[in-house]
N, C-alpha and C. Protein backbone atom coordinates (compact mmCIF):
# COMPACT_ATOMS: atom_id res chain seq x y z
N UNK A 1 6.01 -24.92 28.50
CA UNK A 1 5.16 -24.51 27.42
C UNK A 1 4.56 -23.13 27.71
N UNK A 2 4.20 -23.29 28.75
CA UNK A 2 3.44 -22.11 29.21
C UNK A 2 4.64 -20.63 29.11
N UNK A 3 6.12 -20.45 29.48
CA UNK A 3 7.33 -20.20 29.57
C UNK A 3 7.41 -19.57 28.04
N UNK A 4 7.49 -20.59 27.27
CA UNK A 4 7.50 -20.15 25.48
C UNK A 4 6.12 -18.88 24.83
N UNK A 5 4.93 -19.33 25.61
CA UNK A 5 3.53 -19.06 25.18
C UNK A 5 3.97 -17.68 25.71
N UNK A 6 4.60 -17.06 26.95
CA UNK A 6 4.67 -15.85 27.44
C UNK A 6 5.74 -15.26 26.66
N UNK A 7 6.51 -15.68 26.61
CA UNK A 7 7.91 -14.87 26.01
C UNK A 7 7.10 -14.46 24.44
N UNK A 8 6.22 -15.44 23.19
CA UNK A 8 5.81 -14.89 22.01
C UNK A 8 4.76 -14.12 22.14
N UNK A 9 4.21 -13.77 23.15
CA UNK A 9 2.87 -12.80 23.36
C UNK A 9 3.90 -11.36 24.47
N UNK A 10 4.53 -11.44 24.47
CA UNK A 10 5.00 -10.19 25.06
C UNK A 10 6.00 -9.98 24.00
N UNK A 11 6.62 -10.36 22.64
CA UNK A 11 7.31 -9.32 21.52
C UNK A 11 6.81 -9.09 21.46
N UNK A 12 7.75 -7.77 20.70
CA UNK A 12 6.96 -6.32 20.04
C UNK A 12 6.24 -6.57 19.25
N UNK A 13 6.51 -7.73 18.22
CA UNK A 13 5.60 -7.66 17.20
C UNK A 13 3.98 -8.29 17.14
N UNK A 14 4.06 -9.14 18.54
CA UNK A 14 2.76 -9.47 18.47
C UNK A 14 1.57 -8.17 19.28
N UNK A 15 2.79 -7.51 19.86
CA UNK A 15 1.68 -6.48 20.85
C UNK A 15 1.59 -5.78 19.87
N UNK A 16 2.41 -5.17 18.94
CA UNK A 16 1.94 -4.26 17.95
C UNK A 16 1.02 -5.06 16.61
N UNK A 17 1.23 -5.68 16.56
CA UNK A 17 -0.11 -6.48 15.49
C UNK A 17 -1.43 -6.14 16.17
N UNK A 18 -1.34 -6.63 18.02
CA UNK A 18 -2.49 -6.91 18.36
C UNK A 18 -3.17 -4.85 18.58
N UNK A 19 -2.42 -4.11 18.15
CA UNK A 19 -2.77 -2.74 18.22
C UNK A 19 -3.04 -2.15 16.79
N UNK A 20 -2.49 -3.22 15.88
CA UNK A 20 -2.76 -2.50 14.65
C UNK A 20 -4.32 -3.18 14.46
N UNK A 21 -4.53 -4.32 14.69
CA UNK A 21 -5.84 -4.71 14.65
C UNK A 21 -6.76 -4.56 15.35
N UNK A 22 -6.98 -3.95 16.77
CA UNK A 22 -7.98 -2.86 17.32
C UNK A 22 -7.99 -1.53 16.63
N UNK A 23 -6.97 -0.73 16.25
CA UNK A 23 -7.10 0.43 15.52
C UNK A 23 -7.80 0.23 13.76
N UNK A 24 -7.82 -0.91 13.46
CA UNK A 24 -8.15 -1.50 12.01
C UNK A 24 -9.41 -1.20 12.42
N UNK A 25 -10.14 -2.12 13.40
CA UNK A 25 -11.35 -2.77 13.75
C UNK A 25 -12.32 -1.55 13.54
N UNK A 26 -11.85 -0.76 14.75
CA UNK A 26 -12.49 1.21 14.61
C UNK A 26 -12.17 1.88 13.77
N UNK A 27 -11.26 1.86 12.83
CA UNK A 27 -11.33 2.69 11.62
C UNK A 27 -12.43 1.80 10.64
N UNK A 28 -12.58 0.71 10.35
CA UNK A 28 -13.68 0.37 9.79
C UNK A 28 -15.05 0.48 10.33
N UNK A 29 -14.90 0.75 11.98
CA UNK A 29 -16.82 1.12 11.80
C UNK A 29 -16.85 2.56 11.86
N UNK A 30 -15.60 3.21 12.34
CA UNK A 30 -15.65 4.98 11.43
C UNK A 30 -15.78 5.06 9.90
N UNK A 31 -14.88 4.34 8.99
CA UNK A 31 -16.07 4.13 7.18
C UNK A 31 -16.78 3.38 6.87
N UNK A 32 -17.69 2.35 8.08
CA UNK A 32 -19.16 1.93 7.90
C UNK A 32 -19.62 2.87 8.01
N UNK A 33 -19.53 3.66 8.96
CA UNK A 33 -20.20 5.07 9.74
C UNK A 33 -20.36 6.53 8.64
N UNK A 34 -19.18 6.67 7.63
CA UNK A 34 -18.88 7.51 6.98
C UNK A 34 -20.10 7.08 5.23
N UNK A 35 -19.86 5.89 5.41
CA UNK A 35 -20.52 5.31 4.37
C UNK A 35 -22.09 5.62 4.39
N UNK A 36 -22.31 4.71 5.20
CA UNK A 36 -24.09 4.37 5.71
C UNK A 36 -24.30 6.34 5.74
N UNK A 37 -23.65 6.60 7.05
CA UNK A 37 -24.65 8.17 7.35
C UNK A 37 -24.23 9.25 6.37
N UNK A 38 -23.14 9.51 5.96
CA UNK A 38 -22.68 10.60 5.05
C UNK A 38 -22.95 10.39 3.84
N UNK A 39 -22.26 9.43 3.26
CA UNK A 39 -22.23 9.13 1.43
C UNK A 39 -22.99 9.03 0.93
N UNK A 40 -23.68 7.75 1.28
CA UNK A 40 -24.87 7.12 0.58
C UNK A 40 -26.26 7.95 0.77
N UNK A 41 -26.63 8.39 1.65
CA UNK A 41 -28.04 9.47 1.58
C UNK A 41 -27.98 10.34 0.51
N UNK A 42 -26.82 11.05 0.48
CA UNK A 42 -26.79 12.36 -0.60
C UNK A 42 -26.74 11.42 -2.08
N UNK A 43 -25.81 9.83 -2.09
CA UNK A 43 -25.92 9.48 -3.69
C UNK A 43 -27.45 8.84 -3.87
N UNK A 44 -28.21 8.59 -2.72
CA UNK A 44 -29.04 8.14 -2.86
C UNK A 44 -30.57 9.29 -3.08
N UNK A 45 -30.60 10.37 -2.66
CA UNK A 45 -30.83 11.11 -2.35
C UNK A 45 -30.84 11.84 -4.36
N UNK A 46 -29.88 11.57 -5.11
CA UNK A 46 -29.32 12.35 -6.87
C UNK A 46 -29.55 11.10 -7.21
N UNK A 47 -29.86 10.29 -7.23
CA UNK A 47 -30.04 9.21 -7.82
C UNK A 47 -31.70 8.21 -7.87
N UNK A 48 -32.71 9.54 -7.02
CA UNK A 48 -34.40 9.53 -6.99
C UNK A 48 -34.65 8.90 -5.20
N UNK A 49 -34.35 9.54 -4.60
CA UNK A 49 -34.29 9.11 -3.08
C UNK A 49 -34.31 7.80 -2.62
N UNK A 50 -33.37 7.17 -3.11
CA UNK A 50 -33.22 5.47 -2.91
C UNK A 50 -32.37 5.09 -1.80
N UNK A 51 -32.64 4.83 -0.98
CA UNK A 51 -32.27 4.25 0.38
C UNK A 51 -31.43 3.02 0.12
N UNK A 52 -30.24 2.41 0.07
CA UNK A 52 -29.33 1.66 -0.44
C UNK A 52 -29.07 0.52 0.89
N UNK A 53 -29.16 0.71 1.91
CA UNK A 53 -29.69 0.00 2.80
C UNK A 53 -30.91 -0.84 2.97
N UNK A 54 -31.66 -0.44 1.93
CA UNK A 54 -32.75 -0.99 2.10
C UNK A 54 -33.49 -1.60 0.70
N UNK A 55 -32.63 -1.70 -0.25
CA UNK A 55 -32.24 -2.40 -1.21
C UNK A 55 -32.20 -3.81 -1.45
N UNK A 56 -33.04 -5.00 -2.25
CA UNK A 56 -33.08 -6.42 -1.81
C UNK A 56 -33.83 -6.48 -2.93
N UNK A 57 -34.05 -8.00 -2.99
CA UNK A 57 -34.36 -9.17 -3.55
C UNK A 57 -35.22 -10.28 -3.08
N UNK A 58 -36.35 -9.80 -2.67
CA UNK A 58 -37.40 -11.47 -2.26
C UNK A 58 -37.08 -12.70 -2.51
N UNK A 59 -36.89 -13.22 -2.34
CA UNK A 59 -36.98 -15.10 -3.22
C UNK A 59 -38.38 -15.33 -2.97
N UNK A 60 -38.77 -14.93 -1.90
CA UNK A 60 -40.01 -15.68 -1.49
C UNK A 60 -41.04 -14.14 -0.69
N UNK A 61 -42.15 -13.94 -1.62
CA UNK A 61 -43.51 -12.89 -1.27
C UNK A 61 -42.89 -11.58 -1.54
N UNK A 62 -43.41 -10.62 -1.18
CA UNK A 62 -43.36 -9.36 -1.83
C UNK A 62 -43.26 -8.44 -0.34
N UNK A 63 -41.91 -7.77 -0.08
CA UNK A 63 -41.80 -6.97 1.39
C UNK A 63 -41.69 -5.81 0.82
N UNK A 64 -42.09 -4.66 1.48
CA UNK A 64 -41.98 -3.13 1.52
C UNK A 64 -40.76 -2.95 1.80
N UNK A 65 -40.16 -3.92 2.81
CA UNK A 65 -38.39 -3.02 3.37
C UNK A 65 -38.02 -4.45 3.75
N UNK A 66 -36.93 -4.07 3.71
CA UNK A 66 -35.77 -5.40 4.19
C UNK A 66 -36.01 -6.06 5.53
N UNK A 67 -36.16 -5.05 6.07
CA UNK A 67 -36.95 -5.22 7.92
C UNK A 67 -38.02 -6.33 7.92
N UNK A 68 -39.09 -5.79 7.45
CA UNK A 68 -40.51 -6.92 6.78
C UNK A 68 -40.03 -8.30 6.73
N UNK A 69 -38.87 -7.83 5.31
CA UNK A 69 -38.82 -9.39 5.01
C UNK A 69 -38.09 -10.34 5.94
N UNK A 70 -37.04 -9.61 6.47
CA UNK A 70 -36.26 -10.61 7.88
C UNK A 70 -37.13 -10.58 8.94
N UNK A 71 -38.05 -10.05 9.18
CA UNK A 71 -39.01 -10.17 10.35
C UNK A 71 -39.39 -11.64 10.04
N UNK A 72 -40.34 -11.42 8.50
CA UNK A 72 -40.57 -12.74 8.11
C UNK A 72 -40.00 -13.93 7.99
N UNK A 73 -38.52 -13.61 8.00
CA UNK A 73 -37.63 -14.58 7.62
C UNK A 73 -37.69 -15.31 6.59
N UNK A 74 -38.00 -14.19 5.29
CA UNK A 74 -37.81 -14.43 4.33
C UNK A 74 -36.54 -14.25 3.30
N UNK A 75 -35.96 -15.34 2.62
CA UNK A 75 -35.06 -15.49 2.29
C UNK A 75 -35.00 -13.91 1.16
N UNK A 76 -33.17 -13.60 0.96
CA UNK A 76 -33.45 -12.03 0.36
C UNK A 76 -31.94 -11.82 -0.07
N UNK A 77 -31.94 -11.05 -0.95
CA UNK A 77 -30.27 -10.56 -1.63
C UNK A 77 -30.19 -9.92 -1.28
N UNK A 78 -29.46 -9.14 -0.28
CA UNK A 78 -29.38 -7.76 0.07
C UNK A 78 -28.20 -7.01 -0.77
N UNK A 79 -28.76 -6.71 -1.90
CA UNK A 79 -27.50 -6.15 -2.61
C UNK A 79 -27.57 -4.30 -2.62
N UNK A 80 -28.13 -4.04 -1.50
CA UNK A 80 -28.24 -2.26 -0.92
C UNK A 80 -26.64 -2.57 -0.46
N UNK A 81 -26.96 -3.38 0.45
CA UNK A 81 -25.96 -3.94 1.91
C UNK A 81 -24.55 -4.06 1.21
N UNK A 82 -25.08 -5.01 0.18
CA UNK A 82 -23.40 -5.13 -0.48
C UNK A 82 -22.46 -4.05 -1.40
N UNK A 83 -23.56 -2.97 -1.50
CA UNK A 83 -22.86 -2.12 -2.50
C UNK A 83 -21.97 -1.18 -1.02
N UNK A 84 -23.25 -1.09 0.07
CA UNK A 84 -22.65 -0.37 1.00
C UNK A 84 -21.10 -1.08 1.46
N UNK A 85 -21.04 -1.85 1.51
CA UNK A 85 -19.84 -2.87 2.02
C UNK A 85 -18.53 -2.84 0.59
N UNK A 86 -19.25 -2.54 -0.79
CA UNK A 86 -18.12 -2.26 -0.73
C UNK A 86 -17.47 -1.32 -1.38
N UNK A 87 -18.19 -0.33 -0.81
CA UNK A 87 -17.93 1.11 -0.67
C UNK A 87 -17.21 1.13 0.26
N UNK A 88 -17.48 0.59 1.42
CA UNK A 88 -16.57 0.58 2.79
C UNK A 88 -15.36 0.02 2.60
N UNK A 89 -15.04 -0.93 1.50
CA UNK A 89 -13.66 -1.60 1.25
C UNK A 89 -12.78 -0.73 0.42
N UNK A 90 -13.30 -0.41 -0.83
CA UNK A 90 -12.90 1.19 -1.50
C UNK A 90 -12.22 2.00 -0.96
N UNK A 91 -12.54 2.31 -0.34
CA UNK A 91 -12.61 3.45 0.71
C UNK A 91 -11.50 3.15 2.33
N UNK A 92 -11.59 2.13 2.62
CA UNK A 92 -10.53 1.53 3.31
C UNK A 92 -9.17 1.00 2.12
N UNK A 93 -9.24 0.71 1.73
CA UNK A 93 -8.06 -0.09 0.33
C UNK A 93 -7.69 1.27 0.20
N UNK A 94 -8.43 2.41 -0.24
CA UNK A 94 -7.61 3.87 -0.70
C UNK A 94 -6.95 4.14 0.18
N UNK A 95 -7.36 4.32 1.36
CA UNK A 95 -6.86 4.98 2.65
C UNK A 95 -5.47 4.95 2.88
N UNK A 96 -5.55 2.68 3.21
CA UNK A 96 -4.16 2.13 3.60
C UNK A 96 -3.16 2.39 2.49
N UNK A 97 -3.60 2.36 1.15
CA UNK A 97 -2.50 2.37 0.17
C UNK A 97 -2.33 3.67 -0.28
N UNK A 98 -2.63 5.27 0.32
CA UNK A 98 -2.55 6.29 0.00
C UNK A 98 -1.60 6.98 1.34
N UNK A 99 -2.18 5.69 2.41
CA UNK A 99 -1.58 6.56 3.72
C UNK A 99 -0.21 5.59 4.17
N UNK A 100 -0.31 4.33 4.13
CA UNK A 100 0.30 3.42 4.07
C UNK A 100 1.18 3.19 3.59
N UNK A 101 0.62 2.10 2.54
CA UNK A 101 1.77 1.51 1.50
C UNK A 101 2.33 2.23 0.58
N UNK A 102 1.91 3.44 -0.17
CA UNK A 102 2.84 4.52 -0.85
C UNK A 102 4.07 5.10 -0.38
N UNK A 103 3.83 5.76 1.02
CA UNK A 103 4.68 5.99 1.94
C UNK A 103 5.55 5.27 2.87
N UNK A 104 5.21 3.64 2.61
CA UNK A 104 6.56 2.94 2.87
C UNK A 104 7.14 2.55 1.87
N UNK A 105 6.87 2.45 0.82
CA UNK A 105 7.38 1.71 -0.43
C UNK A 105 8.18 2.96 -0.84
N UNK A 106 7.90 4.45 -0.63
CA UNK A 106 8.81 5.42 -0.49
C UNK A 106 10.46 5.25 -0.22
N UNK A 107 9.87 5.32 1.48
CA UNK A 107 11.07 4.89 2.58
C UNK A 107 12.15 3.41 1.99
N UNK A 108 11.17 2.54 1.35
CA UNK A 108 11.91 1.37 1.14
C UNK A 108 13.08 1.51 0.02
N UNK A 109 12.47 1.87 -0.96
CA UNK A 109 12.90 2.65 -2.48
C UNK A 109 14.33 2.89 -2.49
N UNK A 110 15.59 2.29 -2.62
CA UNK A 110 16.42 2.33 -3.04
C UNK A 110 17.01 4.24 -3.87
N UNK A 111 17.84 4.77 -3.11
CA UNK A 111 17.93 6.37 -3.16
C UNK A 111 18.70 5.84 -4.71
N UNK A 112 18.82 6.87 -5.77
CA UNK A 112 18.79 6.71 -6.87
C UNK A 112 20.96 7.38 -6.72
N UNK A 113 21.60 7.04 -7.12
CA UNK A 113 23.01 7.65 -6.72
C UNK A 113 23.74 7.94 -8.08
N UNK A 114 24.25 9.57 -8.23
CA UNK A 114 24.66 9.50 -9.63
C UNK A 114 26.16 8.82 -9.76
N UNK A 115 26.31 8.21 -10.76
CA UNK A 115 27.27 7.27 -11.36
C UNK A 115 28.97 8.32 -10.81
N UNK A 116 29.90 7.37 -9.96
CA UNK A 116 30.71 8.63 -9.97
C UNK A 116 31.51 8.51 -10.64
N UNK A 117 32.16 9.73 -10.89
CA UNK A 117 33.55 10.24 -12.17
C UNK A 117 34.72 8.53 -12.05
N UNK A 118 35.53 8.77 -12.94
CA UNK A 118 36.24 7.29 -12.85
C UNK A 118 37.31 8.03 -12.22
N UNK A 119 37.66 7.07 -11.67
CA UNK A 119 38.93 7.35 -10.66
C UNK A 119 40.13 6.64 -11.49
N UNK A 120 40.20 6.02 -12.13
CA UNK A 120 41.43 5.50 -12.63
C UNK A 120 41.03 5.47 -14.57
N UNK A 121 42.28 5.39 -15.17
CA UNK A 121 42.79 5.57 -16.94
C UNK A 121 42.82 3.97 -17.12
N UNK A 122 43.27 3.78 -18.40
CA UNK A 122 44.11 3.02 -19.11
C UNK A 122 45.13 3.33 -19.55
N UNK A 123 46.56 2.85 -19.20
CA UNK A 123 47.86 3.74 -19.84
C UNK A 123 47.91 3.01 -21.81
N UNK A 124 47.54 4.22 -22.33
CA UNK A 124 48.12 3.59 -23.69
C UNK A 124 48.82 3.19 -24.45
N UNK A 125 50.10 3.10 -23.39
CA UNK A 125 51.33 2.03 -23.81
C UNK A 125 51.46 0.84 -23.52
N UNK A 126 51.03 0.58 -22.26
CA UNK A 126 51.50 -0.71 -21.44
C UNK A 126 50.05 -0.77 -21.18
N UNK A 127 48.76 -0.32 -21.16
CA UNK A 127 47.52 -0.80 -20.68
C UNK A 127 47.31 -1.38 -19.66
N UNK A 128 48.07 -0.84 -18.66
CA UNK A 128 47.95 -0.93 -17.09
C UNK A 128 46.79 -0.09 -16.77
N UNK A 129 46.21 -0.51 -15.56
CA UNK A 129 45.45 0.46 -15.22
C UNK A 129 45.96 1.61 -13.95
N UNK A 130 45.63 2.92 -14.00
CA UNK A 130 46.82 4.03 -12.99
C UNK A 130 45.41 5.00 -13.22
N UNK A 131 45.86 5.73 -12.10
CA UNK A 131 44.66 7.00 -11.48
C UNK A 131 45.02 7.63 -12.53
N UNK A 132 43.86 8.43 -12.29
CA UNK A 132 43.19 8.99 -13.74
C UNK A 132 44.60 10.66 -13.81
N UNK A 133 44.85 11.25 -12.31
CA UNK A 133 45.23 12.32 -13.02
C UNK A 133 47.14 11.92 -12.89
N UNK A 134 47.65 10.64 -12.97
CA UNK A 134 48.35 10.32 -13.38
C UNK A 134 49.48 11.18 -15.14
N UNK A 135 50.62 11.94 -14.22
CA UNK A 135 50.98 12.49 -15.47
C UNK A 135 52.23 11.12 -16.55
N UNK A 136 52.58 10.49 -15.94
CA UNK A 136 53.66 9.49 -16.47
C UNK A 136 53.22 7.87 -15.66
N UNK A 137 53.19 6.67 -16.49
CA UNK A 137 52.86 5.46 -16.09
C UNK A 137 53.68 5.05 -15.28
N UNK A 138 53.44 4.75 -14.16
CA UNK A 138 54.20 4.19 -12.73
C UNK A 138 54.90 2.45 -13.08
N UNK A 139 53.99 1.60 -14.47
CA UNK A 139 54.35 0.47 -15.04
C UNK A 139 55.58 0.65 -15.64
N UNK A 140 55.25 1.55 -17.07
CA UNK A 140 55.78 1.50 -18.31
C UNK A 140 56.95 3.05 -18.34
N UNK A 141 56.52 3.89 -17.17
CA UNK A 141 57.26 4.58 -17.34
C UNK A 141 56.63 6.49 -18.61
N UNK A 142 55.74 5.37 -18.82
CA UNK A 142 55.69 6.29 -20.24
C UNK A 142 55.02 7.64 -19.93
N UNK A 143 55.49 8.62 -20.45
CA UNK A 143 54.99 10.25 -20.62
C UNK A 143 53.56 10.09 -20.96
N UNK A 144 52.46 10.62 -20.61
CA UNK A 144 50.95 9.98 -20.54
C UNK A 144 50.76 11.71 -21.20
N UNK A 145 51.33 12.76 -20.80
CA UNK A 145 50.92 13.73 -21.63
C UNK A 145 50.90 14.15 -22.82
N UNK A 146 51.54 13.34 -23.97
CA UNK A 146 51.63 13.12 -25.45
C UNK A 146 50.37 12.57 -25.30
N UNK A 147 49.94 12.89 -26.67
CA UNK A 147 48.66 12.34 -26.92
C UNK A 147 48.70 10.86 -28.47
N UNK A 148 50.06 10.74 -28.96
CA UNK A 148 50.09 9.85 -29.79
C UNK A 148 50.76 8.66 -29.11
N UNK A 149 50.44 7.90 -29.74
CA UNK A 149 51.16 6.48 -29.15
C UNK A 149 51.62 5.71 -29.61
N UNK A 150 53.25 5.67 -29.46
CA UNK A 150 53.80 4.90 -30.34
C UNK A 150 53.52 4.05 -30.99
């Protein structure tokens, strides 16, 4: 068992999964990071200096900041938190499918091939079929350079 357990953790594909999902992990707290410190101050900032982090919903008493109220451990919507989050998904979803999945679905994409010339006629006597620059039918015999048919 142990024999099987080594051989599926040393393919390629699990070591490279297990690398695409540490590199996932840090690109998402680089656009938590991009989100929280860059974005949101300046929209918050044109939008009457509203701190989006710090954004909520009491159920229970009246807090100045979100801090307060979880100090208190008072129950709370944090819907600052959720807009930030999913801004961070936005923003990740664009990324992979701009950097990603466009550019393999590219590669995958079937090359488009123009239709080629016909290689073979119909003889209009005997309606055999014979290559196209065929001057007399190899079947019927017949002179293919007349253009009437008996």
């Amino acid at each position: 068992m142990w024999k099987e357990f080594k051989e599926f953790i040393l393919r390629g594909n699990v070591v490279d999964m297990a690398v695409g999902i540490m590199i996932g992990a840090a690109f998402g707290k680089i656009v938590t990071s991009l989100v929280n410190d860059i974005l949101m101050p300046p929209i918050g900032f044109i939008l009457g200096k509203v701190d989006f982090s710090n954004l909520f919903i009491s159920l229970s008493g009246h807090y100045r900041t979100l801090a307060e109220a979880q100090a208190a451990g008072a129950p709370t919507i944090n819907y600052g938190v959720f807009l930030n989050t999913v801004l961070d998904f936005l923003i990740i979803a664009a990324v992979v499918f701009f950097l990603i999945v466009r550019p393999m679905s590219r590669l995958r994409r079937p090359k488009e091939v123009a239709p080629e010339a016909p290689t073979t006629k119909e003889c209009p006597y005997c309606f055999s079929t014979i290559p196209i620059k065929a001057r007399r039918c190899p079947y019927c015999t017949s002179d293919l350079e007349r253009t009437e048919v008996i």
